[in-house]
C-alpha atoms as a PDB file:
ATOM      1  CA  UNK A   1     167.450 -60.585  31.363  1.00  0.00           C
ATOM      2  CA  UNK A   2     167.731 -58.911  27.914  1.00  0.00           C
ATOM      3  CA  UNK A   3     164.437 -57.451  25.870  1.00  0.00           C
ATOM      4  CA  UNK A   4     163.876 -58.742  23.009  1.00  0.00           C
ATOM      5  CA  UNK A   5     165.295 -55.968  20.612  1.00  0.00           C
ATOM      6  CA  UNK A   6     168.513 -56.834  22.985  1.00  0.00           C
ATOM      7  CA  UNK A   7     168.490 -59.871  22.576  1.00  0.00           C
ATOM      8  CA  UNK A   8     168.159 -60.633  19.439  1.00  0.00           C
ATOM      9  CA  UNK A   9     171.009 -57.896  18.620  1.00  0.00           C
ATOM     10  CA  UNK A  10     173.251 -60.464  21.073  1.00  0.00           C
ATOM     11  CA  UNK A  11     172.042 -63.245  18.460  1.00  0.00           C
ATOM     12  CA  UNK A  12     173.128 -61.639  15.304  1.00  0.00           C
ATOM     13  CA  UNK A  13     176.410 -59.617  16.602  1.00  0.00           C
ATOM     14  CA  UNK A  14     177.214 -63.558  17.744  1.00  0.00           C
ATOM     15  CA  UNK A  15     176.515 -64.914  14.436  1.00  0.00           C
ATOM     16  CA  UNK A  16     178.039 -62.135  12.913  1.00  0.00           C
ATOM     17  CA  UNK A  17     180.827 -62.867  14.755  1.00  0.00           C
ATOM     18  CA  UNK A  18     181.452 -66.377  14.193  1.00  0.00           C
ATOM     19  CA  UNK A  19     179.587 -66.939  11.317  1.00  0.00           C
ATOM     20  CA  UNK A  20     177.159 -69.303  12.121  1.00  0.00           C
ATOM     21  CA  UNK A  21     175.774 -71.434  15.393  1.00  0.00           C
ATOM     22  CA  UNK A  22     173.209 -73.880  16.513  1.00  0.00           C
ATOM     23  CA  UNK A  23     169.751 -72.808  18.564  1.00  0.00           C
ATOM     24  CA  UNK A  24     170.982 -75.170  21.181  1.00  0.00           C
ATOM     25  CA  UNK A  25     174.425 -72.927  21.991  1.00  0.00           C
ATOM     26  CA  UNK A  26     172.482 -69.822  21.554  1.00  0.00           C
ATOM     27  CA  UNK A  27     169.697 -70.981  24.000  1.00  0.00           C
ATOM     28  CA  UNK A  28     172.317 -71.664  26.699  1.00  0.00           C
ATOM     29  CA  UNK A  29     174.486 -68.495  25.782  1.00  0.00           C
ATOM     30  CA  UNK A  30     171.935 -66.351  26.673  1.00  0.00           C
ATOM     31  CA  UNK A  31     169.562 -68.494  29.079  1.00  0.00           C
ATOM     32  CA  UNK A  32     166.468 -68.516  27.114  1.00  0.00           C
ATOM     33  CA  UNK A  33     164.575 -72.156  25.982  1.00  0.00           C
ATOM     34  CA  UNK A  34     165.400 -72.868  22.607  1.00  0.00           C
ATOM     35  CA  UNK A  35     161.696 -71.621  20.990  1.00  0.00           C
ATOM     36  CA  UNK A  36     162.741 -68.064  22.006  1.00  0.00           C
ATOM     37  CA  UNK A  37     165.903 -68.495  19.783  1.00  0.00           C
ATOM     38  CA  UNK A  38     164.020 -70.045  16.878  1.00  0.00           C
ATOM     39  CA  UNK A  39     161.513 -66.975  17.082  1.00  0.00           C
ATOM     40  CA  UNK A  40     164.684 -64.836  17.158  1.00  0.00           C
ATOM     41  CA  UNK A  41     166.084 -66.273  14.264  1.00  0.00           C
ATOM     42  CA  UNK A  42     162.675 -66.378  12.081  1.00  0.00           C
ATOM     43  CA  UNK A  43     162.403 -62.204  12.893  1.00  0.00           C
ATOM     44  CA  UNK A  44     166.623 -62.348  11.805  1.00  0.00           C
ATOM     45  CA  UNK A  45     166.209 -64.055   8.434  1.00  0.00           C
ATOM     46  CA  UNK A  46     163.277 -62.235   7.783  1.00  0.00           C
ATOM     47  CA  UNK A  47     165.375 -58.905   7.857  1.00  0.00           C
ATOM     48  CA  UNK A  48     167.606 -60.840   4.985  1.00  0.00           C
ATOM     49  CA  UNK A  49     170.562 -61.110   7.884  1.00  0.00           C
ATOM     50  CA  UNK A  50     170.844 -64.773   8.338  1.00  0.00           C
ATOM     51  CA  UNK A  51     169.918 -67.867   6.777  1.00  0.00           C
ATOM     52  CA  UNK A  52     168.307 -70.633   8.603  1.00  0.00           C
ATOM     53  CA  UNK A  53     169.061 -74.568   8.542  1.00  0.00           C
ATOM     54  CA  UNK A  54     167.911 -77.481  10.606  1.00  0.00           C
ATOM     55  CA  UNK A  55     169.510 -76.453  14.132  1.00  0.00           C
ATOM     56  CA  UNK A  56     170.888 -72.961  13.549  1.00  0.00           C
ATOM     57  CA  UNK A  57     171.954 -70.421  11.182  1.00  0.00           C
ATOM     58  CA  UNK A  58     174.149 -68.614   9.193  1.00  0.00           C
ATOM     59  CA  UNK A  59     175.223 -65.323   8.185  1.00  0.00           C
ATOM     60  CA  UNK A  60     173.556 -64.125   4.976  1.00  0.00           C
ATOM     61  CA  UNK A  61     175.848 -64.501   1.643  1.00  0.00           C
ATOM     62  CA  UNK A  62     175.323 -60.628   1.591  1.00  0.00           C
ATOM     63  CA  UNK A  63     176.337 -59.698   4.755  1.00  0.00           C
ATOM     64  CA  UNK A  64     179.224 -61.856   4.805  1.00  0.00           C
ATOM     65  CA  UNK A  65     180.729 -60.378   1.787  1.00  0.00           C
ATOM     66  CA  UNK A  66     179.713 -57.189   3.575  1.00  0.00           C
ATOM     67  CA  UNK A  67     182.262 -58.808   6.636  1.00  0.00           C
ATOM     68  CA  UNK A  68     184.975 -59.577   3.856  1.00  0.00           C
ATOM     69  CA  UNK A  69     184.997 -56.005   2.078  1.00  0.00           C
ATOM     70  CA  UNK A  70     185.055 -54.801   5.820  1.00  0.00           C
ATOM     71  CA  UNK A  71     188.027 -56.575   7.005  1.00  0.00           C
ATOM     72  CA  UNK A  72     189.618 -55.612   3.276  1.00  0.00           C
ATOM     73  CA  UNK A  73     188.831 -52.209   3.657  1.00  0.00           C
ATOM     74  CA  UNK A  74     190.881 -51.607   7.527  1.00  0.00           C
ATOM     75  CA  UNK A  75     193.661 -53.582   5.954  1.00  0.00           C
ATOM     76  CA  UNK A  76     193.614 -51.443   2.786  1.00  0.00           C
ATOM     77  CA  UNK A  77     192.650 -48.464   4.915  1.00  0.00           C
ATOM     78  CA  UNK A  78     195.979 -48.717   6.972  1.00  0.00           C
ATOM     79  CA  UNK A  79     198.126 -49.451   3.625  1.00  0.00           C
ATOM     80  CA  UNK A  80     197.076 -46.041   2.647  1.00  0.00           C
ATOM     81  CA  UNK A  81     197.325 -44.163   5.855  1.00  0.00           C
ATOM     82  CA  UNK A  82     201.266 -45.557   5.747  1.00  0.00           C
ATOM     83  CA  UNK A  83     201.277 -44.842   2.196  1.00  0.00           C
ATOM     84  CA  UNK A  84     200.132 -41.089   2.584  1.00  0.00           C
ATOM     85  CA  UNK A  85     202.512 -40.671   5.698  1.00  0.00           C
ATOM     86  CA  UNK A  86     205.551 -41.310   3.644  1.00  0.00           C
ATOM     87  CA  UNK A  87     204.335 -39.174   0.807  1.00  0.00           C
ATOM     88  CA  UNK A  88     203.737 -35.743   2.985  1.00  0.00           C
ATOM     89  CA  UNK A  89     206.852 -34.297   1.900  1.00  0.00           C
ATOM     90  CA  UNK A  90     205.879 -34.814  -1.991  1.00  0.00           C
ATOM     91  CA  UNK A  91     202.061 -33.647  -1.169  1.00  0.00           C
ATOM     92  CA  UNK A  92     202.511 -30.398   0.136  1.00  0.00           C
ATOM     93  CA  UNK A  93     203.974 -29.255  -3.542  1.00  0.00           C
ATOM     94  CA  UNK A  94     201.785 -31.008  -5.145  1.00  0.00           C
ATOM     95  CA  UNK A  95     198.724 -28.573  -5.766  1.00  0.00           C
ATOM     96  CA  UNK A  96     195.150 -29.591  -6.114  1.00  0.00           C
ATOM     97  CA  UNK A  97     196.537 -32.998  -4.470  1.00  0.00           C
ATOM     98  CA  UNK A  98     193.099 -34.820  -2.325  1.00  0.00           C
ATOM     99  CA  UNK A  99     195.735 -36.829  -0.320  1.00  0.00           C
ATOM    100  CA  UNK A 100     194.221 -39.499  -1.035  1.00  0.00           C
ATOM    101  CA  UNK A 101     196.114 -42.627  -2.170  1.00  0.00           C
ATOM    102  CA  UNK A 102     195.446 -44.048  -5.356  1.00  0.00           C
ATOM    103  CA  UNK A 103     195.178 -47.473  -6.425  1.00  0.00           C
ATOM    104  CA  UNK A 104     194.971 -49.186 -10.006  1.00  0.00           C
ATOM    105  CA  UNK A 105     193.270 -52.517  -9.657  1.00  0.00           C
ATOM    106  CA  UNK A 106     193.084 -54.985 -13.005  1.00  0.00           C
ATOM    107  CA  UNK A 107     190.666 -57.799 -11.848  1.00  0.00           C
ATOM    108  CA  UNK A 108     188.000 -59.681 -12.843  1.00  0.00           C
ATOM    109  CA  UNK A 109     184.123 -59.088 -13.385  1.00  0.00           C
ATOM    110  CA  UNK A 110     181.710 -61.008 -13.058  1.00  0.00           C
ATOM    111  CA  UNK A 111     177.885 -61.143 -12.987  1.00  0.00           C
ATOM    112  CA  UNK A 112     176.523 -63.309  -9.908  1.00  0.00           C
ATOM    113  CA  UNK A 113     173.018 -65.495 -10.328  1.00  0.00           C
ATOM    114  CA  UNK A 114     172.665 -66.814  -6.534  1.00  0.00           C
ATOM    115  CA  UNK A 115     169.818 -69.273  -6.435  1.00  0.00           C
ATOM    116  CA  UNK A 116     168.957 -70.624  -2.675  1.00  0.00           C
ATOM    117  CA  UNK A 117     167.222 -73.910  -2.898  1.00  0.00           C
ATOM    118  CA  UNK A 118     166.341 -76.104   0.362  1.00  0.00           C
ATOM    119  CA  UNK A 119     169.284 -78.690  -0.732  1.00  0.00           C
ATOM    120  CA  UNK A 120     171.631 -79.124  -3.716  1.00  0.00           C
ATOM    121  CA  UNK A 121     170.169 -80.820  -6.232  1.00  0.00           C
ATOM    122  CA  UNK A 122     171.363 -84.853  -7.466  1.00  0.00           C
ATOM    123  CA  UNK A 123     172.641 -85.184 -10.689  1.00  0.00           C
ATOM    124  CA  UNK A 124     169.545 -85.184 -13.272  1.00  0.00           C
ATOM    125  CA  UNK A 125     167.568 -83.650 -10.735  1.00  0.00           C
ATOM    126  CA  UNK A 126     165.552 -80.166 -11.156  1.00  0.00           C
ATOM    127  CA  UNK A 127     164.953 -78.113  -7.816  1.00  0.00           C
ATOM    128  CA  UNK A 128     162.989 -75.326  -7.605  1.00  0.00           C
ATOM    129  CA  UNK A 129     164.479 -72.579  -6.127  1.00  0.00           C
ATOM    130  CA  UNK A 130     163.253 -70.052  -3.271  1.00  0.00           C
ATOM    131  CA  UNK A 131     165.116 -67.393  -4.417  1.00  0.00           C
ATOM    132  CA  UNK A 132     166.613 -65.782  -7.107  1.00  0.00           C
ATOM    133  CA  UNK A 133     169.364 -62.934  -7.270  1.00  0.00           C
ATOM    134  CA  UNK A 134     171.566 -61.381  -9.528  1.00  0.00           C
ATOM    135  CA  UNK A 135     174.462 -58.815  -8.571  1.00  0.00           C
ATOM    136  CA  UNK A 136     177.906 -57.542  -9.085  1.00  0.00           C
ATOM    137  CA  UNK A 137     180.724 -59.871  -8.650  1.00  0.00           C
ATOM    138  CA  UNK A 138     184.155 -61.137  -9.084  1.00  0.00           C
ATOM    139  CA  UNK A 139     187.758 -60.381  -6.971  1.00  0.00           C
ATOM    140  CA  UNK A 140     188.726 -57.790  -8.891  1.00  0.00           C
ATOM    141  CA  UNK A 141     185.741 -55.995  -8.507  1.00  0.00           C
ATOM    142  CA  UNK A 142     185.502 -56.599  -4.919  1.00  0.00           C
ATOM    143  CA  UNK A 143     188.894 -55.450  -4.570  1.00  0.00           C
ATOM    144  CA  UNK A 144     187.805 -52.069  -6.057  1.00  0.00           C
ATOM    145  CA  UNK A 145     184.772 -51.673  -4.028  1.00  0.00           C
ATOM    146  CA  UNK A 146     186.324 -52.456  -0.755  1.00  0.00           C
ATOM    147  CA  UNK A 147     189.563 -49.681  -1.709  1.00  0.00           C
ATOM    148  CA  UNK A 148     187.241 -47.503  -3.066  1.00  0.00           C
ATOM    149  CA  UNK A 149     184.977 -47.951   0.809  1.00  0.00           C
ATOM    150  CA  UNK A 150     188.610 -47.325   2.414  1.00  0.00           C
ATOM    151  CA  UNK A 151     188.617 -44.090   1.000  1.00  0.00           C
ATOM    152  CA  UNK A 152     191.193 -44.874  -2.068  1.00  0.00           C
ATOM    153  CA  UNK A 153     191.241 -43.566  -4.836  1.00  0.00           C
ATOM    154  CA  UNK A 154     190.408 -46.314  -7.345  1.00  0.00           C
ATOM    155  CA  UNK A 155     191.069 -47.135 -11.439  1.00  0.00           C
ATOM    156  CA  UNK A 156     189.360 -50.362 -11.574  1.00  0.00           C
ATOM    157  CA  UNK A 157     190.458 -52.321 -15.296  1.00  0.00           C
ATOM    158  CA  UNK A 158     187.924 -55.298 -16.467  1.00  0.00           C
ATOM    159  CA  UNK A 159     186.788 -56.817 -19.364  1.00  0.00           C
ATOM    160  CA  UNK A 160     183.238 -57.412 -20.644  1.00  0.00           C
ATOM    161  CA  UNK A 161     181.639 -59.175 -23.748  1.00  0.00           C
ATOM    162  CA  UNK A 162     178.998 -56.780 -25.452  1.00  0.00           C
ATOM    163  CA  UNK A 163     175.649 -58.907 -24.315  1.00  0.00           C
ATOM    164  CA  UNK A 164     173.038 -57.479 -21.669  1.00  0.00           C
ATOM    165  CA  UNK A 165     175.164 -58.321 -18.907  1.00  0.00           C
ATOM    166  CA  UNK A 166     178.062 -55.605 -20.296  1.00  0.00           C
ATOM    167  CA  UNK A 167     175.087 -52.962 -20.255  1.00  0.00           C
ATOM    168  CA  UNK A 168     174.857 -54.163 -16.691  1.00  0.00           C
ATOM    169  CA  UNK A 169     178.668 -53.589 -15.818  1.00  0.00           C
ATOM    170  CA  UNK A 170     178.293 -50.267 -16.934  1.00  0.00           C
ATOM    171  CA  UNK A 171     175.288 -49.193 -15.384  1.00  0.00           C
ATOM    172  CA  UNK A 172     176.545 -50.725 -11.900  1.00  0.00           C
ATOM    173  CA  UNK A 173     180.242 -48.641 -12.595  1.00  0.00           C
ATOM    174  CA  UNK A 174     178.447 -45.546 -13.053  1.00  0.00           C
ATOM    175  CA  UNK A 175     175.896 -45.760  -9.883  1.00  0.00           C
ATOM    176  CA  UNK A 176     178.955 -47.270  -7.719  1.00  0.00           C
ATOM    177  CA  UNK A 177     180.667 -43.837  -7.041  1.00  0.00           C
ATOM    178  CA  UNK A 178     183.988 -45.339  -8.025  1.00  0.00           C
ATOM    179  CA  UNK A 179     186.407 -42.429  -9.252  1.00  0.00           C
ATOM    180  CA  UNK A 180     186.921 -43.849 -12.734  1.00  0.00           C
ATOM    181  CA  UNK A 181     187.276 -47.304 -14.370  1.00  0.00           C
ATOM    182  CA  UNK A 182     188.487 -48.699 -17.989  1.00  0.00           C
ATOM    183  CA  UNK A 183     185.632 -50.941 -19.309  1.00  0.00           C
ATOM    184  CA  UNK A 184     187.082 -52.969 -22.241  1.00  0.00           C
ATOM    185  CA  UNK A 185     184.741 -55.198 -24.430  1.00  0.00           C
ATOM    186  CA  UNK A 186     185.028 -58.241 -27.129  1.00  0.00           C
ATOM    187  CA  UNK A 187     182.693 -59.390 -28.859  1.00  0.00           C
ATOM    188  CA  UNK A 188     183.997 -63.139 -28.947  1.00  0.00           C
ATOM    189  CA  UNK A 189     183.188 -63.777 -25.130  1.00  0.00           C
ATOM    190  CA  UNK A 190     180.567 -63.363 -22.686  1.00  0.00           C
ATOM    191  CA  UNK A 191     181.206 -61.190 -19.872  1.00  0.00           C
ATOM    192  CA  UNK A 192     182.063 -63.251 -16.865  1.00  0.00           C
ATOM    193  CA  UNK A 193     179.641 -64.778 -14.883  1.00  0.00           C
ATOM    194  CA  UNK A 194     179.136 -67.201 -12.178  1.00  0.00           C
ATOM    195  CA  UNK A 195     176.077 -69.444 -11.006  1.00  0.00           C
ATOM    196  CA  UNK A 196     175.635 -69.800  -6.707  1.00  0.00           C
ATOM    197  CA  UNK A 197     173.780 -72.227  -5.205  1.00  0.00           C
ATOM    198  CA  UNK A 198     173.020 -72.112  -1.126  1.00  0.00           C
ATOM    199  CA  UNK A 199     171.770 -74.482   0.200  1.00  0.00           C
ATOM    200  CA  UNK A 200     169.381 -73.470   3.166  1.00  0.00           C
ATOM    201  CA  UNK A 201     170.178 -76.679   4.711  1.00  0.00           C
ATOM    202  CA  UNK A 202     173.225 -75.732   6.013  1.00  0.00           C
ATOM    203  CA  UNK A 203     174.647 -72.851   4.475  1.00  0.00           C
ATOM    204  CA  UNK A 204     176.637 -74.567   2.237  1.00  0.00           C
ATOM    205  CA  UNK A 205     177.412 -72.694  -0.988  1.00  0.00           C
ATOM    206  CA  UNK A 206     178.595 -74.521  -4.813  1.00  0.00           C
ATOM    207  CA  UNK A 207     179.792 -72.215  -7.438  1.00  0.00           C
ATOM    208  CA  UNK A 208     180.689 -72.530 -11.185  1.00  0.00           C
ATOM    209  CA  UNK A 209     182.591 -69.329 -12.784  1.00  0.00           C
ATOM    210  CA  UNK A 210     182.584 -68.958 -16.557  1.00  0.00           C
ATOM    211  CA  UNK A 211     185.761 -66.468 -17.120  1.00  0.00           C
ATOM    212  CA  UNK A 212     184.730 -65.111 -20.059  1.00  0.00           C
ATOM    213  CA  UNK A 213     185.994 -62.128 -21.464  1.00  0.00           C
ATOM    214  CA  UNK A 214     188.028 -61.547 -17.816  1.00  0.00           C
ATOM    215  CA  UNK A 215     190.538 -63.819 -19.634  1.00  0.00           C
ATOM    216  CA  UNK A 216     190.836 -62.072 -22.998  1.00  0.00           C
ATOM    217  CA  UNK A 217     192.941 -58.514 -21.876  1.00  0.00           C
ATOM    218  CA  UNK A 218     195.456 -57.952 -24.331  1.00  0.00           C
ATOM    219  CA  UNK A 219     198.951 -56.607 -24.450  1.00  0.00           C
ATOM    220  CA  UNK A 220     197.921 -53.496 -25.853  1.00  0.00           C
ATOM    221  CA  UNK A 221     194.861 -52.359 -23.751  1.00  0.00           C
ATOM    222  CA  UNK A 222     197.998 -53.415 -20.622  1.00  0.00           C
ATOM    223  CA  UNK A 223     200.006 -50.766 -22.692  1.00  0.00           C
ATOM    224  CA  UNK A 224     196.796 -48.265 -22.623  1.00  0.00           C
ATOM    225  CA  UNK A 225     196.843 -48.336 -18.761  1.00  0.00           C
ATOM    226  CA  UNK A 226     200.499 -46.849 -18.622  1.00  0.00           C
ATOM    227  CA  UNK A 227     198.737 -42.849 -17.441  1.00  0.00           C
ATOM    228  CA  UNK A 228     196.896 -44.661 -15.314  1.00  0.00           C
ATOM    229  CA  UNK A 229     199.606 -47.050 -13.605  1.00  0.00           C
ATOM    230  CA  UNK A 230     201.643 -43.937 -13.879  1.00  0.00           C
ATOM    231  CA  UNK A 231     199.615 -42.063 -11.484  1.00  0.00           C
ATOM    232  CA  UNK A 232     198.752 -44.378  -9.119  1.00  0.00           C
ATOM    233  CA  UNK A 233     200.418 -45.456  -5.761  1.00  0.00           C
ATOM    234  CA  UNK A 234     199.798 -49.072  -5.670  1.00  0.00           C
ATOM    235  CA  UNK A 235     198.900 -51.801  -8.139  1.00  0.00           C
ATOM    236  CA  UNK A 236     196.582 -54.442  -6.788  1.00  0.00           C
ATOM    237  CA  UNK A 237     195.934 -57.736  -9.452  1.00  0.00           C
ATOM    238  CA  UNK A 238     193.947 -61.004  -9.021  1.00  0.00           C
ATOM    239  CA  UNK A 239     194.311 -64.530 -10.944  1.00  0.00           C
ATOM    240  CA  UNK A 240     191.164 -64.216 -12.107  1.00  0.00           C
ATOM    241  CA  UNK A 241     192.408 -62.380 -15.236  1.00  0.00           C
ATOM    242  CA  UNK A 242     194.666 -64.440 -18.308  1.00  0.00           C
ATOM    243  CA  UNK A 243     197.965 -64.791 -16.810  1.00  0.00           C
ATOM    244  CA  UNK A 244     199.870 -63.057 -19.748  1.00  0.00           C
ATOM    245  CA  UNK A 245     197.949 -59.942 -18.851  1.00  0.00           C
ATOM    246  CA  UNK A 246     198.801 -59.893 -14.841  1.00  0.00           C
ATOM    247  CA  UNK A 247     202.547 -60.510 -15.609  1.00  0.00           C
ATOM    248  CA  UNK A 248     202.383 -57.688 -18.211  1.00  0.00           C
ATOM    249  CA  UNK A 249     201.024 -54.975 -15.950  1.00  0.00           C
ATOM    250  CA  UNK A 250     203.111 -56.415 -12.989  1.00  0.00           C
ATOM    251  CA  UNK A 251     206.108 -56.285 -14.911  1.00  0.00           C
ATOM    252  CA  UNK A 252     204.924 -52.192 -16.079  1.00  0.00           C
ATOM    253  CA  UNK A 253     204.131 -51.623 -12.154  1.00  0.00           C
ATOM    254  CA  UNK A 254     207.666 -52.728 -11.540  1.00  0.00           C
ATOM    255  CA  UNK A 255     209.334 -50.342 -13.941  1.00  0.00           C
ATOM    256  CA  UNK A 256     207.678 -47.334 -12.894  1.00  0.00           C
ATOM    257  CA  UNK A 257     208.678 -48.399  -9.484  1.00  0.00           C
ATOM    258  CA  UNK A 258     205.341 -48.858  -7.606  1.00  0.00           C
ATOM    259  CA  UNK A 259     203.991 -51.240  -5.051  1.00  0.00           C
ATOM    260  CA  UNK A 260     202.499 -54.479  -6.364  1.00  0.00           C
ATOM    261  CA  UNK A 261     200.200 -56.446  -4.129  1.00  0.00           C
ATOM    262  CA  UNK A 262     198.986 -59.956  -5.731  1.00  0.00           C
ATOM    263  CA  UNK A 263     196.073 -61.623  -4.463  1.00  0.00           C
ATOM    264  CA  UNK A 264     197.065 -65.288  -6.077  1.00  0.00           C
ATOM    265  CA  UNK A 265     193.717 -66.647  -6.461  1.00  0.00           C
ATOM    266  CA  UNK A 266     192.469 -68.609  -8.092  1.00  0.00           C
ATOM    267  CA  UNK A 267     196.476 -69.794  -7.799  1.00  0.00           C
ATOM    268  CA  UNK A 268     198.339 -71.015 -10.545  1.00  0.00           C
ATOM    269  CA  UNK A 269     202.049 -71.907 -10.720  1.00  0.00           C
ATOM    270  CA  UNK A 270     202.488 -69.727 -13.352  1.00  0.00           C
ATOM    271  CA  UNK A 271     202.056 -66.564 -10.913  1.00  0.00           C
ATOM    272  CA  UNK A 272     205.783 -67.552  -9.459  1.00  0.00           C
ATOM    273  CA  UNK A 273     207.926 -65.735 -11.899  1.00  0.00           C
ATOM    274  CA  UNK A 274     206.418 -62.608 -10.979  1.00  0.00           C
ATOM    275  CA  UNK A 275     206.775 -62.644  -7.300  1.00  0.00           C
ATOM    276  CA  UNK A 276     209.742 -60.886  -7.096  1.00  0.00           C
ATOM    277  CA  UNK A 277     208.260 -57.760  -7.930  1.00  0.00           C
ATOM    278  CA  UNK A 278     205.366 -58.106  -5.529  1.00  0.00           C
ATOM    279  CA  UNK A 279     205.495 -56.616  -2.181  1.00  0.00           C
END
């Protein structure tokens, strides 16, 4: 029989794993009574890991972005190993070269407010929450943190209003570690932001995402990017951005002849024109 520190290890690799289960599975998985698994998961959300509802758990919100940016960064991690492979010839007269690949990513930012309440609230209804956080967000930025993880090196392009929340984009970039990043601001719209509820019923998440200023780049701050672009291997975008703007610096990838990988999300039709240019 497994010790407790064992044990509950077994509980949150399987959770990790899978992503959620039920004390009743767990109990029979690893032949304890069902209060041993309920004490394991109280010591388990307690450590922030998991989130309990009536019957089981659930991986944190934290730790399973920490599973997405993991999974991103092998699949990125390979793309650059290939990427680096191919390029040895052009490397070894290349002085002062790190070897490592380099990546321009335009995306989205966006300021997260998580609140985790025991159940969504009805309409009219005011809950009061047991938990309140606010972090870095959005799929661009994501993007950038999990290349810059896989040991790329990253230009990450967003767009921020000039309120405290820009102050807080900055600060973040500069703590981060990320090689370098183009911060562009209006004063016209918010930087982007988005409101999470969990529910610790079951897990379940709602979100509402107010663009903001991710949706204002123009053609000329695309046009500013062209030393960037021009230096970089690969050219990663997002649909979180204006359209216009992700077809501009697709179609400015494509001329200088570099690799364009599209994440189509949030998808839109109007993405299809530039597909041809995407690997």
């Amino acid at each position: 029989m497994l010790n407790k520190t064992a044990r509950r290890e077994s509980v949150y690799r399987f959770i990790r794993e899978n992503g959620r289960s039920t004390v009743n599975f767990l109990a029979s998985y690893l032949s304890v009574t069902r209060e041993t698994i309920r004490s394991d998961l109280t010591s388990l959300e307690q450590e922030g890991l998991i989130i309990r509802f009536h019957g089981g758990a659930r991986l944190s919100p934290i730790t399973a972005k920490e599973n997405v940016i993991a999974a991103e960064n092998r699949n990125i991690s390979a793309l650059f190993r290939t990427l680096n492979r191919c390029q040895e010839g052009a490397m070894s007269v290349t002085k002062n070269h790190s070897g490592r690949g380099k990546v321009c990513i335009l995306g989205s930012f966006n300021v997260d407010i998580v609140a985790r309440v025991e159940r969504f609230p009805k309409s009219g209804e005011t809950l009061i929450a047991s938990e309140n956080t606010l972090g870095p967000g959005g799929k661009g930025y994501n993007q950038a943190m999990a290349a810059f993880y896989a040991d790329a090196k990253v230009h990450f392009v967003a767009k921020v209003g000039t309120d405290q929340f820009s102050q807080f984009a900055r600060n973040h970039f500069k703590s981060s570690g990320m090689d370098s990043y183009t911060l562009y601001q209006t004063a016209e719209y918010p930087t982007g932001s988005a409101v999470i509820y969990v529910s610790e019923q079951d897990g379940e998440n709602m979100i509402a995402i107010a663009p903001g200023a991710n949706q204002t780049i123009t053609p000329e701050e695309i046009n500013e990017l062209l030393p960037e672009l021009n230096s970089a291997t690969v050219l990663l975008v997002q649909l979180e951005n204006n359209i216009d703007a992700v077809g501009n610096i697709i179609d400015l990838a494509h001329t200088l002849n570099k690799m364009v990988i599209v994440n189509p999300a949030p998808y839109s039709p109007e993405i299809i024109p530039y597909l041809g240019f995407v690997e």
